[in-house]
Structures are given as C-alpha cells and as structure tokens.
Protein backbone atom coordinates (compact mmCIF):
# COMPACT_ATOMS: atom_id res chain seq x y z
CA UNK A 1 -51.47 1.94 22.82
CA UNK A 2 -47.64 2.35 24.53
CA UNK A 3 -49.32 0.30 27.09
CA UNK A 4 -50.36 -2.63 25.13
CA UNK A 5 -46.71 -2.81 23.51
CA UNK A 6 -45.13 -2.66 26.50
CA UNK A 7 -47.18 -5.50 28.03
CA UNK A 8 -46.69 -7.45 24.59
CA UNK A 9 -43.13 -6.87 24.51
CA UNK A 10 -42.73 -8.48 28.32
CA UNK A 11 -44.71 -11.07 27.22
CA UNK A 12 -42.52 -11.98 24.75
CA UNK A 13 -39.12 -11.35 27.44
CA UNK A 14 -41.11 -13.81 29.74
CA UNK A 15 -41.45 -16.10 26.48
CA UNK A 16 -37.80 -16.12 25.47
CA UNK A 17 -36.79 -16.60 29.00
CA UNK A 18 -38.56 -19.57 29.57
CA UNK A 19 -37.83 -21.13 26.32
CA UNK A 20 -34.28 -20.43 26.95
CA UNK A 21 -34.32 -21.91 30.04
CA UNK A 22 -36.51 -25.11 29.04
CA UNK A 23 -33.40 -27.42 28.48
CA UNK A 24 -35.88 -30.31 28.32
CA UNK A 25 -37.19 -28.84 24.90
CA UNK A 26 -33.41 -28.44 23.30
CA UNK A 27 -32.67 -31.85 24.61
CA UNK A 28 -35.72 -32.82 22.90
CA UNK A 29 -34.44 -31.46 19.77
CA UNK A 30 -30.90 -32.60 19.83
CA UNK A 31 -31.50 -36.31 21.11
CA UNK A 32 -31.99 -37.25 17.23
CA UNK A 33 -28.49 -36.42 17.01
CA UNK A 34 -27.25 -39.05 19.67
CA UNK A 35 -28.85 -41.86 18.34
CA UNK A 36 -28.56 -44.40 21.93
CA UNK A 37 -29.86 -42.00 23.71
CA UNK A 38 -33.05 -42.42 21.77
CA UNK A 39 -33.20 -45.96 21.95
CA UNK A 40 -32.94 -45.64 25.77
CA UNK A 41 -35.78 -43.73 26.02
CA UNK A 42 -37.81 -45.55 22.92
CA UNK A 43 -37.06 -48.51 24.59
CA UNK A 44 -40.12 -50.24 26.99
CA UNK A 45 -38.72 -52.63 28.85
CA UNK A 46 -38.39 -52.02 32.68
CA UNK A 47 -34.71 -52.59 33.40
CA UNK A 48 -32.62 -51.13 30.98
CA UNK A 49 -28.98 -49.79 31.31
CA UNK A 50 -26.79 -47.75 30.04
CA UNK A 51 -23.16 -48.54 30.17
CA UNK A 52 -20.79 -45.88 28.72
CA UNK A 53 -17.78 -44.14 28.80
CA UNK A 54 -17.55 -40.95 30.78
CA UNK A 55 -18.83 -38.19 28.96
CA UNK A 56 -20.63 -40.33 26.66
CA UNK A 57 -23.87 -38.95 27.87
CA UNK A 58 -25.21 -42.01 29.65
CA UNK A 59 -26.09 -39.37 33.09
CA UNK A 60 -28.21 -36.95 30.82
CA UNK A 61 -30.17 -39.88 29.51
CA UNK A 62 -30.82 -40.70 33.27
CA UNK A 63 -31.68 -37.14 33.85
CA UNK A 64 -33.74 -36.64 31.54
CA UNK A 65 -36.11 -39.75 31.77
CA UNK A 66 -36.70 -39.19 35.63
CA UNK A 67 -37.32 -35.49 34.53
CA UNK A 68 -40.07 -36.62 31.94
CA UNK A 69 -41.18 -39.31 34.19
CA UNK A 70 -42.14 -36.68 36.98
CA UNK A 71 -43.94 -34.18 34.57
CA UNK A 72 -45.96 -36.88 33.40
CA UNK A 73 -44.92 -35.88 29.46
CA UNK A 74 -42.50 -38.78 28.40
CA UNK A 75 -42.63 -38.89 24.90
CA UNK A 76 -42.62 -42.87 24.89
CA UNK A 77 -44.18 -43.98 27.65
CA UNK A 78 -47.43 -44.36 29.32
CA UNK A 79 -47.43 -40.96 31.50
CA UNK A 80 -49.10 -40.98 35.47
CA UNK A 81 -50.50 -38.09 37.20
CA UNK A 82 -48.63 -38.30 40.32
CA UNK A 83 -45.08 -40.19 40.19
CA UNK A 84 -42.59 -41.02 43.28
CA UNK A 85 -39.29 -41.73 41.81
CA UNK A 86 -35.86 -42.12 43.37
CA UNK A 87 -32.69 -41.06 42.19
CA UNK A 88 -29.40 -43.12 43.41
CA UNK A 89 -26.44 -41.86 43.96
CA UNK A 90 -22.67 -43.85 45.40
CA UNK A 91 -22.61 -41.08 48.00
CA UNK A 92 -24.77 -37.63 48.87
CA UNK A 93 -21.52 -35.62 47.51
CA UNK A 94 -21.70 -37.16 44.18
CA UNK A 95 -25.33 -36.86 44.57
CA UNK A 96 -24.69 -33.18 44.48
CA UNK A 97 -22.53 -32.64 42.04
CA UNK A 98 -23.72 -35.58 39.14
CA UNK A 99 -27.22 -36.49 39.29
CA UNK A 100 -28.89 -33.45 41.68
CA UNK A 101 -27.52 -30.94 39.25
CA UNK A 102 -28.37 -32.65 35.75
CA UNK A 103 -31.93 -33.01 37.15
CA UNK A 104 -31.85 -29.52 38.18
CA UNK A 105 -30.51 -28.59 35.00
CA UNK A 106 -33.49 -29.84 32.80
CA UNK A 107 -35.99 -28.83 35.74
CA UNK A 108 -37.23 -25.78 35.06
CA UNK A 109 -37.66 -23.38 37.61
CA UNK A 110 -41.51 -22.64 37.36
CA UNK A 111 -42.33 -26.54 37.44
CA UNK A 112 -41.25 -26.77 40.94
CA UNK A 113 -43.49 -26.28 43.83
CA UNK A 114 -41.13 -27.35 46.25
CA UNK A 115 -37.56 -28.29 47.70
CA UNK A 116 -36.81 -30.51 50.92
CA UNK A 117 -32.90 -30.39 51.81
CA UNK A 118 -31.08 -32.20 53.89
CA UNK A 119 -28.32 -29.99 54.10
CA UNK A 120 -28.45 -26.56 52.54
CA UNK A 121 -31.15 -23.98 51.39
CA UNK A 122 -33.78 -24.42 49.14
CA UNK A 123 -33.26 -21.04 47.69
CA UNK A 124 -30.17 -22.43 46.31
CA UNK A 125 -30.22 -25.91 46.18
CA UNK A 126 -27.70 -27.01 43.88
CA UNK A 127 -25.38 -25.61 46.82
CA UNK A 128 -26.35 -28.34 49.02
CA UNK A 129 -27.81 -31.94 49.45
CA UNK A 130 -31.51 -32.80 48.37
CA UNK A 131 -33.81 -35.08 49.85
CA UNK A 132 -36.77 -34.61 47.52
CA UNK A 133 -38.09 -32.02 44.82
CA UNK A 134 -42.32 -31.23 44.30
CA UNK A 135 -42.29 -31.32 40.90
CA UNK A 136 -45.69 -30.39 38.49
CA UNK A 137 -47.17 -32.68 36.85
CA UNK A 138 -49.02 -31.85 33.23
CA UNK A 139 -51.84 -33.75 34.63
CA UNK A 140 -52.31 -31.14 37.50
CA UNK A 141 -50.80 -33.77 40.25
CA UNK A 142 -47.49 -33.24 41.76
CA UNK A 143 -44.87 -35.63 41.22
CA UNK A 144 -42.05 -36.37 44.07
CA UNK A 145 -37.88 -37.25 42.94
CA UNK A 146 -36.36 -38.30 46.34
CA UNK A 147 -32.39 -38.84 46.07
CA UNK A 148 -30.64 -41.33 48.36
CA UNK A 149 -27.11 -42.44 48.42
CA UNK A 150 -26.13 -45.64 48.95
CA UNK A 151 -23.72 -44.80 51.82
CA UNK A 152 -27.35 -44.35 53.76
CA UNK A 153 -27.46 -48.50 53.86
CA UNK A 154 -30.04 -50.58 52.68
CA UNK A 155 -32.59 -49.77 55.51
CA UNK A 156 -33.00 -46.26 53.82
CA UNK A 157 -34.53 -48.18 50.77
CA UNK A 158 -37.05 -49.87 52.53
CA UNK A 159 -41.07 -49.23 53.11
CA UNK A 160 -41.79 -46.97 50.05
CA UNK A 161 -43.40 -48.00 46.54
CA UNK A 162 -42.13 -46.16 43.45
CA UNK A 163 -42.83 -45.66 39.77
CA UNK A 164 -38.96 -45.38 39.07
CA UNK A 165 -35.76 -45.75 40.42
CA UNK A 166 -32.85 -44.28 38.48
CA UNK A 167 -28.93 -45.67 39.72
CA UNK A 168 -26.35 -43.19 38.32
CA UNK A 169 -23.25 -45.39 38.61
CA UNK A 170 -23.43 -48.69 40.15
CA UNK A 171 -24.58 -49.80 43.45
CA UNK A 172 -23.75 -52.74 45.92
CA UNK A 173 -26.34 -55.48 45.47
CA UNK A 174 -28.28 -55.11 48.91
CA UNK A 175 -29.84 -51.47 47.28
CA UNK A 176 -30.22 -52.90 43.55
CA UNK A 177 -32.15 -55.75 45.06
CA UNK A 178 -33.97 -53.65 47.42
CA UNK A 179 -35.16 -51.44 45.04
CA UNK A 180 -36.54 -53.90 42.73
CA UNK A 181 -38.47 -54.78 45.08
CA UNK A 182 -39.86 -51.07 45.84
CA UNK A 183 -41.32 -50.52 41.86
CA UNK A 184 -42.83 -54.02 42.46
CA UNK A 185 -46.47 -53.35 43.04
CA UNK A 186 -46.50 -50.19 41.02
CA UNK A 187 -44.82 -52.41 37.75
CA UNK A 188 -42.40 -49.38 38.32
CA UNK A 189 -39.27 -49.15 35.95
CA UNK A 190 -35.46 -49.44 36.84
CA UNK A 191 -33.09 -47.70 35.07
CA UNK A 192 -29.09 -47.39 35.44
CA UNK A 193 -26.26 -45.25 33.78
CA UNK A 194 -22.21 -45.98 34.47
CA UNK A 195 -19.25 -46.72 33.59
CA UNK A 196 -18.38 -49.71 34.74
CA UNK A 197 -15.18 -49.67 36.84
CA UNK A 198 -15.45 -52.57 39.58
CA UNK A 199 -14.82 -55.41 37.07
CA UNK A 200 -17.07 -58.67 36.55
CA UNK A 201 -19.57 -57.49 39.45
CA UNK A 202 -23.09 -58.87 40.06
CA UNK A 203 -24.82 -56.65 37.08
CA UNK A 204 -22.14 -58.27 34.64
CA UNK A 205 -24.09 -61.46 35.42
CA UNK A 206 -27.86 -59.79 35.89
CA UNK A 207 -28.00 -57.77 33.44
CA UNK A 208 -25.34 -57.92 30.63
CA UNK A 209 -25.27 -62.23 30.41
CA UNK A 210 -29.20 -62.26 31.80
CA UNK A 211 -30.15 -59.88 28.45
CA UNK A 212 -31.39 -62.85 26.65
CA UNK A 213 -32.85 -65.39 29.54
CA UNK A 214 -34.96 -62.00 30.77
CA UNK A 215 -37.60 -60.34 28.47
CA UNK A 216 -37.43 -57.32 30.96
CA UNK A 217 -33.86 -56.60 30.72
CA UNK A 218 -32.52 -54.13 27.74
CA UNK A 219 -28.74 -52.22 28.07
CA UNK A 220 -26.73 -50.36 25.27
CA UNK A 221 -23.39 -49.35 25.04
CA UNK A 222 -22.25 -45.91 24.63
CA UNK A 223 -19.05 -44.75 23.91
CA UNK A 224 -17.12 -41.31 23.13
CA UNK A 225 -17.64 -41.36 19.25
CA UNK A 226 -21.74 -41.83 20.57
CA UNK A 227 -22.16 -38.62 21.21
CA UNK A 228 -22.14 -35.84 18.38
CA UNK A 229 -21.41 -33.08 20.72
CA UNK A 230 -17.63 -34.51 21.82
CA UNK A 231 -15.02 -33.05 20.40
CA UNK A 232 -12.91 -35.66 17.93
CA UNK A 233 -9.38 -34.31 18.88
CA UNK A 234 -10.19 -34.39 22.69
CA UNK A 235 -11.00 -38.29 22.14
CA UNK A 236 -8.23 -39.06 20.06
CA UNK A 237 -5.86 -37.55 22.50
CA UNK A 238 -7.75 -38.88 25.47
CA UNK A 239 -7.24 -42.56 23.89
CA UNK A 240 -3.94 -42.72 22.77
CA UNK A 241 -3.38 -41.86 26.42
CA UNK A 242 -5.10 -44.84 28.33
CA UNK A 243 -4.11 -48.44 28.54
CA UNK A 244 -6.28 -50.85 26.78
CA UNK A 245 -8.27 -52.06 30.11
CA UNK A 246 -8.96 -48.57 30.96
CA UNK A 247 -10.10 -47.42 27.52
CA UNK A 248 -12.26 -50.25 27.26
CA UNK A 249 -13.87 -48.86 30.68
CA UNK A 250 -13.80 -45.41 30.53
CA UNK A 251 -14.31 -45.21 26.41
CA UNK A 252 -16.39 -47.88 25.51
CA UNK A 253 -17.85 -48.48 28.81
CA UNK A 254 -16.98 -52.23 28.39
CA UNK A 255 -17.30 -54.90 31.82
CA UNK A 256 -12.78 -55.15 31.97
CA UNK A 257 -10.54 -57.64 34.30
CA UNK A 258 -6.83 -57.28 33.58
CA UNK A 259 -6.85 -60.46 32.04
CA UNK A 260 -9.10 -59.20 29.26
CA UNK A 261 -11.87 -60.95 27.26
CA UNK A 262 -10.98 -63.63 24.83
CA UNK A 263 -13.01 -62.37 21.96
CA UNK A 264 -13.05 -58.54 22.74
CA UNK A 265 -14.27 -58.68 18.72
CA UNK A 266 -17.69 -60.06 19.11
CA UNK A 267 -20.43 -57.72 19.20
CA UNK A 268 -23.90 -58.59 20.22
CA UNK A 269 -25.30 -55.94 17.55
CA UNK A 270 -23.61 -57.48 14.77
CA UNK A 271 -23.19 -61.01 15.30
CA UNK A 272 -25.99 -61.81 16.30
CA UNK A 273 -29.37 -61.67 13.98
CA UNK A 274 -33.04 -62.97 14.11
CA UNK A 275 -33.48 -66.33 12.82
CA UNK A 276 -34.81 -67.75 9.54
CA UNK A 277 -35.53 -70.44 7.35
CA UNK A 278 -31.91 -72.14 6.27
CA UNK A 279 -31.51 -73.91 3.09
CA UNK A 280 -31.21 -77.25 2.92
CA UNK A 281 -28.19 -76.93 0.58
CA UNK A 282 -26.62 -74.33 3.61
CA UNK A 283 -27.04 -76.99 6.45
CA UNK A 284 -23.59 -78.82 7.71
CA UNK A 285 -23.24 -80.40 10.83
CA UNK A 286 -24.02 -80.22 14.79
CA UNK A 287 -21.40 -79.99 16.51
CA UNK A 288 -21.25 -81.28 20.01
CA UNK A 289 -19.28 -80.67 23.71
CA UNK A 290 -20.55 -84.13 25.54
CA UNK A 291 -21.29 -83.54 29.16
CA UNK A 292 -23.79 -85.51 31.62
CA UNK A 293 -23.15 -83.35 34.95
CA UNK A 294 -22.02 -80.67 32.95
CA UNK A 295 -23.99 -79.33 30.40
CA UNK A 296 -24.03 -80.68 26.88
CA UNK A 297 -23.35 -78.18 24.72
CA UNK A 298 -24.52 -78.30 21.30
CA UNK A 299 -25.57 -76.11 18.10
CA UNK A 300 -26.25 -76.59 14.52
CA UNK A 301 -23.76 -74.99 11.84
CA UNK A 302 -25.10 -73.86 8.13
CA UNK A 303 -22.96 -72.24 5.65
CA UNK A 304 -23.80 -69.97 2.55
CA UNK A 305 -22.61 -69.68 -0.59
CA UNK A 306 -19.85 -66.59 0.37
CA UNK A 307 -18.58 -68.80 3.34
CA UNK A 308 -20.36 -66.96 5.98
CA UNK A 309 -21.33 -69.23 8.91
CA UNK A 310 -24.71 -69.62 10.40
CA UNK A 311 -24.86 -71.13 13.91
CA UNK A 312 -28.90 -71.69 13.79
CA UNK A 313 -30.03 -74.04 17.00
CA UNK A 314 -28.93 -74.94 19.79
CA UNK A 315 -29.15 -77.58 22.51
CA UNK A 316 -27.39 -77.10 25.98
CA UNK A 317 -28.78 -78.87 28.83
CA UNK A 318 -26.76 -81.31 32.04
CA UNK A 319 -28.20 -83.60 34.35
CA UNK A 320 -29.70 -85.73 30.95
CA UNK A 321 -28.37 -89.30 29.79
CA UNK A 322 -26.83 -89.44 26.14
CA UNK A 323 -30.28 -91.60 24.65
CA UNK A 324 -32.33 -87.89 26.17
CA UNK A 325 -29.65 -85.90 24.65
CA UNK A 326 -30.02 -87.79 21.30
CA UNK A 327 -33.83 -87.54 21.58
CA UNK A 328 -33.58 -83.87 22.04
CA UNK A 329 -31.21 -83.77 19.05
CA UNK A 330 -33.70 -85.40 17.21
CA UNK A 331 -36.56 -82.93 18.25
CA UNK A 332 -34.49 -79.60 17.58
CA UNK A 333 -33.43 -81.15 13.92
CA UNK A 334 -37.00 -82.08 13.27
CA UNK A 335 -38.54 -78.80 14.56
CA UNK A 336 -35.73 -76.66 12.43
CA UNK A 337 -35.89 -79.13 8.89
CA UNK A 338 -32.90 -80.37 9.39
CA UNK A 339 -31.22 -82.63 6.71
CA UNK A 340 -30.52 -86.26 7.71
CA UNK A 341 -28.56 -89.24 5.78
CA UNK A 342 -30.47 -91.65 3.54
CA UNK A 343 -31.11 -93.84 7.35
CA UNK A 344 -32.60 -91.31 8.75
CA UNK A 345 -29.32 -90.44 10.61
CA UNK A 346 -27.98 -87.12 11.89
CA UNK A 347 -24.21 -85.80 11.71
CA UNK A 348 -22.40 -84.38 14.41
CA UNK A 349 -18.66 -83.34 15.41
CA UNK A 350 -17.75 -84.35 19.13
CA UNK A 351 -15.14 -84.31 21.45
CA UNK A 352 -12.49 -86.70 20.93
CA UNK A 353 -12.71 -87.76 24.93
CA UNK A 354 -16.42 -88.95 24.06
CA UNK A 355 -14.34 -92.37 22.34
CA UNK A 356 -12.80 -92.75 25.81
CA UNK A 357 -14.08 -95.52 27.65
CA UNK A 358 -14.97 -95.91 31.25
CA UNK A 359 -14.24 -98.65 34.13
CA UNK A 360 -17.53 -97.99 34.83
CA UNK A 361 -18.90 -98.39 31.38
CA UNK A 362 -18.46 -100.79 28.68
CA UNK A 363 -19.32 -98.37 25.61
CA UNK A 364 -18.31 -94.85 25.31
CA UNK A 365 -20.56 -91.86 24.67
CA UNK A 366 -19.61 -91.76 21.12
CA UNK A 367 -20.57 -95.33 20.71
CA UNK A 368 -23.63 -94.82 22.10
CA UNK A 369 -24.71 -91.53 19.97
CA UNK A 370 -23.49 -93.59 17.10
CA UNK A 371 -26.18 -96.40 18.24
CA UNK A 372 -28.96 -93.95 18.82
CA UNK A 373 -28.81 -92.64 15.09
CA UNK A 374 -26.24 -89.71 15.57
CA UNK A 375 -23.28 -90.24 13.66
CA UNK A 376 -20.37 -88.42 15.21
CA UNK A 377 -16.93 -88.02 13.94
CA UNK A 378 -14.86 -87.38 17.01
CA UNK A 379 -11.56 -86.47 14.72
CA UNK A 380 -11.52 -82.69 15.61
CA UNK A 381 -8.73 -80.42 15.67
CA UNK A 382 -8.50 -79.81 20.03
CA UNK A 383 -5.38 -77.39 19.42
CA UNK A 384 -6.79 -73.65 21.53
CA UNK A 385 -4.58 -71.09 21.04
CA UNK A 386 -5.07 -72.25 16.90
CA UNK A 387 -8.97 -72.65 17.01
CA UNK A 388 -8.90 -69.36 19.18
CA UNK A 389 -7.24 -67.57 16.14
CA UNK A 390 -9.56 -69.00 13.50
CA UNK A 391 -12.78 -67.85 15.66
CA UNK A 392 -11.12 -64.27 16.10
CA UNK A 393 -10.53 -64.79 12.05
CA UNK A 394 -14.43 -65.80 11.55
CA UNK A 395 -15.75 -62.56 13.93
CA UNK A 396 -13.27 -59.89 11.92
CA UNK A 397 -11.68 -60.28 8.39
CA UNK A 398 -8.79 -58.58 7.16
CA UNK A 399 -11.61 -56.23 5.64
CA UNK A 400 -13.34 -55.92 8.65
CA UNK A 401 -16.73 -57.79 7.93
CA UNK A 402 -17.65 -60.90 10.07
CA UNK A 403 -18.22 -64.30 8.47
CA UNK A 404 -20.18 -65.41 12.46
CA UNK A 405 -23.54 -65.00 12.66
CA UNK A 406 -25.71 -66.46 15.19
CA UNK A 407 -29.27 -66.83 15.48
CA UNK A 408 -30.56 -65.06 18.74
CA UNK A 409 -32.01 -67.84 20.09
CA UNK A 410 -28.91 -68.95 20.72
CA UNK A 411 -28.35 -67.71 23.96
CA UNK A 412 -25.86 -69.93 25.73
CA UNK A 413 -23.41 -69.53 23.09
CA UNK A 414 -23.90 -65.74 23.30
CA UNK A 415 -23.54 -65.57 26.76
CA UNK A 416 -20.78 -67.79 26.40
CA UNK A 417 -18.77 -65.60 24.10
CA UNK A 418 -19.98 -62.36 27.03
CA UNK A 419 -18.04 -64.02 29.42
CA UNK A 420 -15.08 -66.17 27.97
CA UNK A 421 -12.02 -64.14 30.01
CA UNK A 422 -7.83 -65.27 29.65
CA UNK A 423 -6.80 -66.17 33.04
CA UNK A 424 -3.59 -66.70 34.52
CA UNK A 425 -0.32 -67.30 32.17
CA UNK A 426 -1.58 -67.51 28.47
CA UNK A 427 -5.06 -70.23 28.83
CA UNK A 428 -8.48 -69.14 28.88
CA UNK A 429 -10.52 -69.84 32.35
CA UNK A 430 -12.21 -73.45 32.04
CA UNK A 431 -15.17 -72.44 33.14
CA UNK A 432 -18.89 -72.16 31.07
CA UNK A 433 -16.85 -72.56 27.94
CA UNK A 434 -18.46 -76.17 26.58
CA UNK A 435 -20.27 -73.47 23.76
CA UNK A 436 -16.78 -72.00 23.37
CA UNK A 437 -14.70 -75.90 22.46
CA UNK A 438 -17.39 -77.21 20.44
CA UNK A 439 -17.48 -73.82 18.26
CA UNK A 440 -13.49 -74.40 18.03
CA UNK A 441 -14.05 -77.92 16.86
CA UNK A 442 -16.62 -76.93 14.09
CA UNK A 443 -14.50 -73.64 12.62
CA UNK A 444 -11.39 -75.86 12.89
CA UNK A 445 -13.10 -78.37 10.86
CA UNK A 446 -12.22 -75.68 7.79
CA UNK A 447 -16.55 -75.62 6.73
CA UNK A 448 -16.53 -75.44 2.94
CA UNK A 449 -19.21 -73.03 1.42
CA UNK A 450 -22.56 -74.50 0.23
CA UNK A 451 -22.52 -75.45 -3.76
CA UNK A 452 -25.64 -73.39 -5.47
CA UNK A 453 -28.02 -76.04 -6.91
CA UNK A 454 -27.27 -76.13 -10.88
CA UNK A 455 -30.13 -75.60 -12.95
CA UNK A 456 -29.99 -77.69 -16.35
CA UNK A 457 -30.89 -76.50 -19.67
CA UNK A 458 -33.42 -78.65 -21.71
CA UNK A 459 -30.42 -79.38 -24.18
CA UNK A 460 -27.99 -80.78 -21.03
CA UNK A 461 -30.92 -83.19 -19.96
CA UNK A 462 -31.60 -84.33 -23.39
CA UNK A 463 -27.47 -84.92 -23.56
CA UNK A 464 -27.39 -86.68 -20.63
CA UNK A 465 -30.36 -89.23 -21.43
CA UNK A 466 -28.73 -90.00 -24.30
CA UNK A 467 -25.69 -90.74 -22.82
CA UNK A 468 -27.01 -92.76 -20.40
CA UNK A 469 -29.37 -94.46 -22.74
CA UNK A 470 -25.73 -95.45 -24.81
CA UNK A 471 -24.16 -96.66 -21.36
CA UNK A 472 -27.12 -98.68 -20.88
CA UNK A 473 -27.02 -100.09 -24.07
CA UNK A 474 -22.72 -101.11 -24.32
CA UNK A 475 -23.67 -102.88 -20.78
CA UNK A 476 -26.13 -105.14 -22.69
C-alpha cells in the first residue's frame, strides 16, 4: 500500500512539474487578457504583422505561434503533421538572446527530440547559437524551427520550402522577398513582430499602405497600455521621458521621420468603417482634385443629421481624359444611388486651377465637366495650413470623438492620410496628396448637417390645402 502512494504521489510531482513548466498552457490562459495578441493569432491571413512598442509583447506573440505551429496544436489554424519553419533574426547574437530564448521558453523540455547548434552545446542551448530544434508534433511527426540571421546574406535563404517564416524585428528586403518566396508552394504563412526604428522603409509601403490593395496582408498595433501585465508607473515615467518621434516608435510602435505625420490623429480602427446604404437626404457633393497624368482624385461626401461626415465612394484613376473621368463619375453615382439635379446633373467641388485655360486648349477642364453633365463649383477655400486645421478638427473634437468617417473601400484616401508627412520648413511633401487637397476643399466648404424629413400631421395638410386653395382663388 506505501508503495502505491509513493508511486501516486511522484506521479503527481511529475504532474505539477510539467504543468509548471508548460508556459504554452499559462500563455494560453492569459492571452484573453492582452486582447491584440489574440487577434494575431485569430487572425487567417498569411502576412500579418505586428508593430509595437518594446515590451508591448509583439516577440511572445511571434514565439508563441511558431511554437504552436511546430506542435501541430494551434488553436486557430489548420494544424500539419510535420512543419519546417524559420525563425529570423537581425543577427545570430540577437538570435540568442530575443527570439531563441522566447521559443525556448514556451518549448517544453520533453517535446524536444533534438538540438543542432552552431555554436554551443545542446545540453545547454540557450548558452549558445541554434541552427534548428526537433520538435514533437501531436500528430506523431516531428516538426523542424531553423533560425537564421540576416547577417548570413540572402544566399542562406535560398533552396528550402517552409510552412512559416517568423521575422522578429525587421529585415533588409533581399531576405523578406526571399522568403516569400520559400512558403510559396507550401501556401506557407509570414509573420513579423518590431518596432519599427528605420523610418518610412520598404514594409511602410508593403505592408502598412498595401493593407487594403492586398487581401493577404493583416498588421496591428501594439503599444505599452496593450499589455495588462506592464506596470502603469513604469510607462508613465518611461513616456514623459522620450521625445515625441521616439515615443511614437518605441511606445506606440508607429512608422516616425523627424518631420512627423500630418494627421498623427487618424486611426485606421476608428475612422474608418464598413460601408452602407446613405440617405438620400445625407448625400452632398463630390468633391474633385483634376489630374490627367496624375491621378484624379475624387470621393463622394454625405453628412448626417449630428454633422458627422461620411466620405462614401471614391474615384482615383490618371492616364484617363475628363469625358472617361465624367463617365466613371457617372457609373460610381449610379452604382451608389446617388442624388442628381432635376437635369439629370451631378455636383462636384474642384480645384480652382481646373478654370485655367491652356495654349494648348481652348476650354478648360471645368468647362468641360460642366458640358459633360457635372456641375462643378471651382470657388474652394485653397488656404493649407487652415484646411489642415479643420481636418485635424473633423478627426478629434474638443471631446475627443471624430466627426470623419470613411467607408473602407476607400482606399486611396486611406492610404493617403498613412502617408501624408511635413517636410522641410512648415509645408507638407507634395507628393500622393490629390486625396489629401480635395478633402481640404470639401471640409473647408463648412458642410451643413442634413435636415430630417418633416412628417406632417393630417391637420397641417388639410391647413395647407386650404391655404393654397385661397391663394389660388385671390389670383383669379
């Protein structure tokens, strides 16, 4: 009988070791807590990012996935018997002491079968540099995580074919685009935690402008007050210690340049919503930036009853003469139920250039909108630093609420609004801003709220028959 207890009792020491060592299973538990790390791993896409702040816990959700990925028990995702994965690192140093030991971390020791090292011993691994863990797969397969650095050159990336490739931090180009290519012909995933640092760099423009023109892209942001387990008084003494570039960065793990983003108040997650049907009372005007080479940039602006503004449509196209931007007008406005003028007409704000006539033209865009059946008013307000401040005003009241919205199939304009940077001396860069002026024009054109339709009792249309009936008769 002593026997049997005794075996029962190390049992249950063998039991409690291994569930306090299975860091996977508290993560598990705790993830509901940290909200974007649960979309990150909810989320099905193949590319998806992280960018956060340090300690925001961007590099365990990286961990974590390639851990689950490997056992072949991810929670949300299609699972495979026997995975290759790769984790990326900037160098084999910060291999070691980032990624390497948050994977060993939630690895635990009896799921291993093996360790190859570059440099170091396997019977103590997190001492030196990885080149790939055996790892067991629930299935009964075996699972491979190989770690490269990107200080190996892109010829180390070449030949193999992966399920996933996990970048912790961000790498040159050469590697990103070589990997894509290596979870190709498996319809492996991509995934990426940092902080960016480098400024406007190549996955400013893939990823967090390409969001909407690529259904396989997803990132979040993640900041300090993200994650529950951060202590508040660190982070507010942490904060009042950085500039505002480098908080931006390293809190809010926001794309910086020293010249800063004109609009540092828009936010993807609440300005822009899904689209739906407008009412006709709400609808306004189109507002348009004329271009031929350049694009033409144009949307359509509704207004509510509160004075919130809707921008619901939009048209942005170059290389097209003003009669196929007016058709196209004409199609959008159609497609959407778009109110037109007794004539069948359309309203639109434009540039006040468009009235400018050419040598090499004897009408001017405007005039030849106007003749096509879109009537535009070219008398807009042009000032920028004022329509800057009323488009700031429209993104954030006083009570902090926005009064923007736009409809996600706007995607120029959002991009737009991603990338709209102050350059040098006290002017936003002219460049992809013909979303940004025509925006201006519209808010500067003060948009009044919509009137609710007035419903009349059977008493006030009886009253006003009868007046009309007397009018009619004094005229006879």
């Amino acid at each position: 009988m002593d026997g049997i207890l005794l075996k029962i009792r190390a049992i249950e020491r063998e039991q409690k070791k291994r569930a306090e060592s299975d860091r996977l299973a508290a993560y598990n538990a705790g993830r509901k807590k940290h909200k974007k790390q649960l979309a990150f791993h909810r989320c099905k896409k193949r590319n998806r990012w992280v960018f956060g702040g340090n300690r925001s816990g961007k590099t365990e959700c990286g961990a974590v996935e390639a851990v689950w990925l490997a056992r072949g028990n991810h929670p949300y995702r299609k699972n495979r018997k026997d995975v290759f994965g790769w984790v990326v690192s900037l160098t084999a140093q910060v291999q070691r002491d980032v990624a390497q030991k948050k994977v060993l971390y939630y690895l635990r020791p009896d799921w291993i079968e093996d360790i190859v090292m570059t440099s170091g011993r396997k019977d103590n691994p997190a001492a030196g540099v990885i080149d790939q863990i055996f790892v067991r797969n629930v299935f009964g397969g075996t699972s491979v995580i190989g770690f490269k650095s990107c200080d190996q050159g892109r010829e180390r990336f070449q030949g193999s074919s992966l399920d996933f490739v996990w970048f912790d931090e961000e790498p040159p180009q050469d590697i990103y685009e070589e990997c894509v290519m290596r979870v190709l012909d498996r319809k492996g995933d991509i995934f990426g935690t940092m902080t960016p640092l480098k400024g406007l760099t190549f996955l400013y423009s893939e990823i967090y402008l390409n969001r909407r023109n690529n259904p396989e892209v997803w990132y979040e942001f993640m900041e300090w007050d993200d994650n529950p387990f951060l202590s508040r008084r660190e982070t507010r003494a942490l904060t009042a210690a950085m500039d505002e570039t480098t908080l931006q960065s390293r809190r809010y793990g926001r794309f910086c340049t020293r010249e800063g983003l004109v609009y540092p108040e828009f936010d993807e997650s609440v300005h822009v919503i899904e689209p739906f049907s407008v009412p006709k009372e709400w609808q306004d005007t189109i507002s348009i930036d004329p271009g031929l080479k350049n694009p033409l940039s144009a949307h359509w602006y509704a207004v509510d009853y509160d004075g919130n503004v809707y921008v619901v449509a939009e048209h942005y196209r170059a290389g097209l003469n003003v009669e196929e931007h007016a058709a196209e007008l004409f199609r959008i406005s159609d497609e959407i139920g778009w109110k037109r003028d007794a004539k069948g007409r359309l309203s639109a704000l434009i540039d006040p250039a468009a009235g400018q006539r050419t040598l090499s033209s004897v009408k001017s865009v405007s005039e030849l909108f106007y003749e096509r059946g879109v009537l535009v008013n070219p008398r807009v307000e042009k000032d920028v630093f004022s329509g800057i401040a009323r488009v700031k005003s429209y993104l954030k009241r006083d009570n902090g609420l926005p009064d923007l919205f736009i409809f996600s199939n706007c995607v120029h304009l959002i991009r737009e609004f991603k990338g709209y940077f102050w350059g040098e001396g006290e002017s936003p860069v002219k460049r992809d801003d013909h979303a940004m002026d025509e925006l201006r024009y519209y808010l500067m054109s003060r948009p009044r709220p919509a009137e609710r339709e007035k419903i009349q009792s059977d008493i006030q249309k009886d009253k006003e028959r009868r007046i009309r009936k007397l009018m009619k008769n004094r005229r006879k």
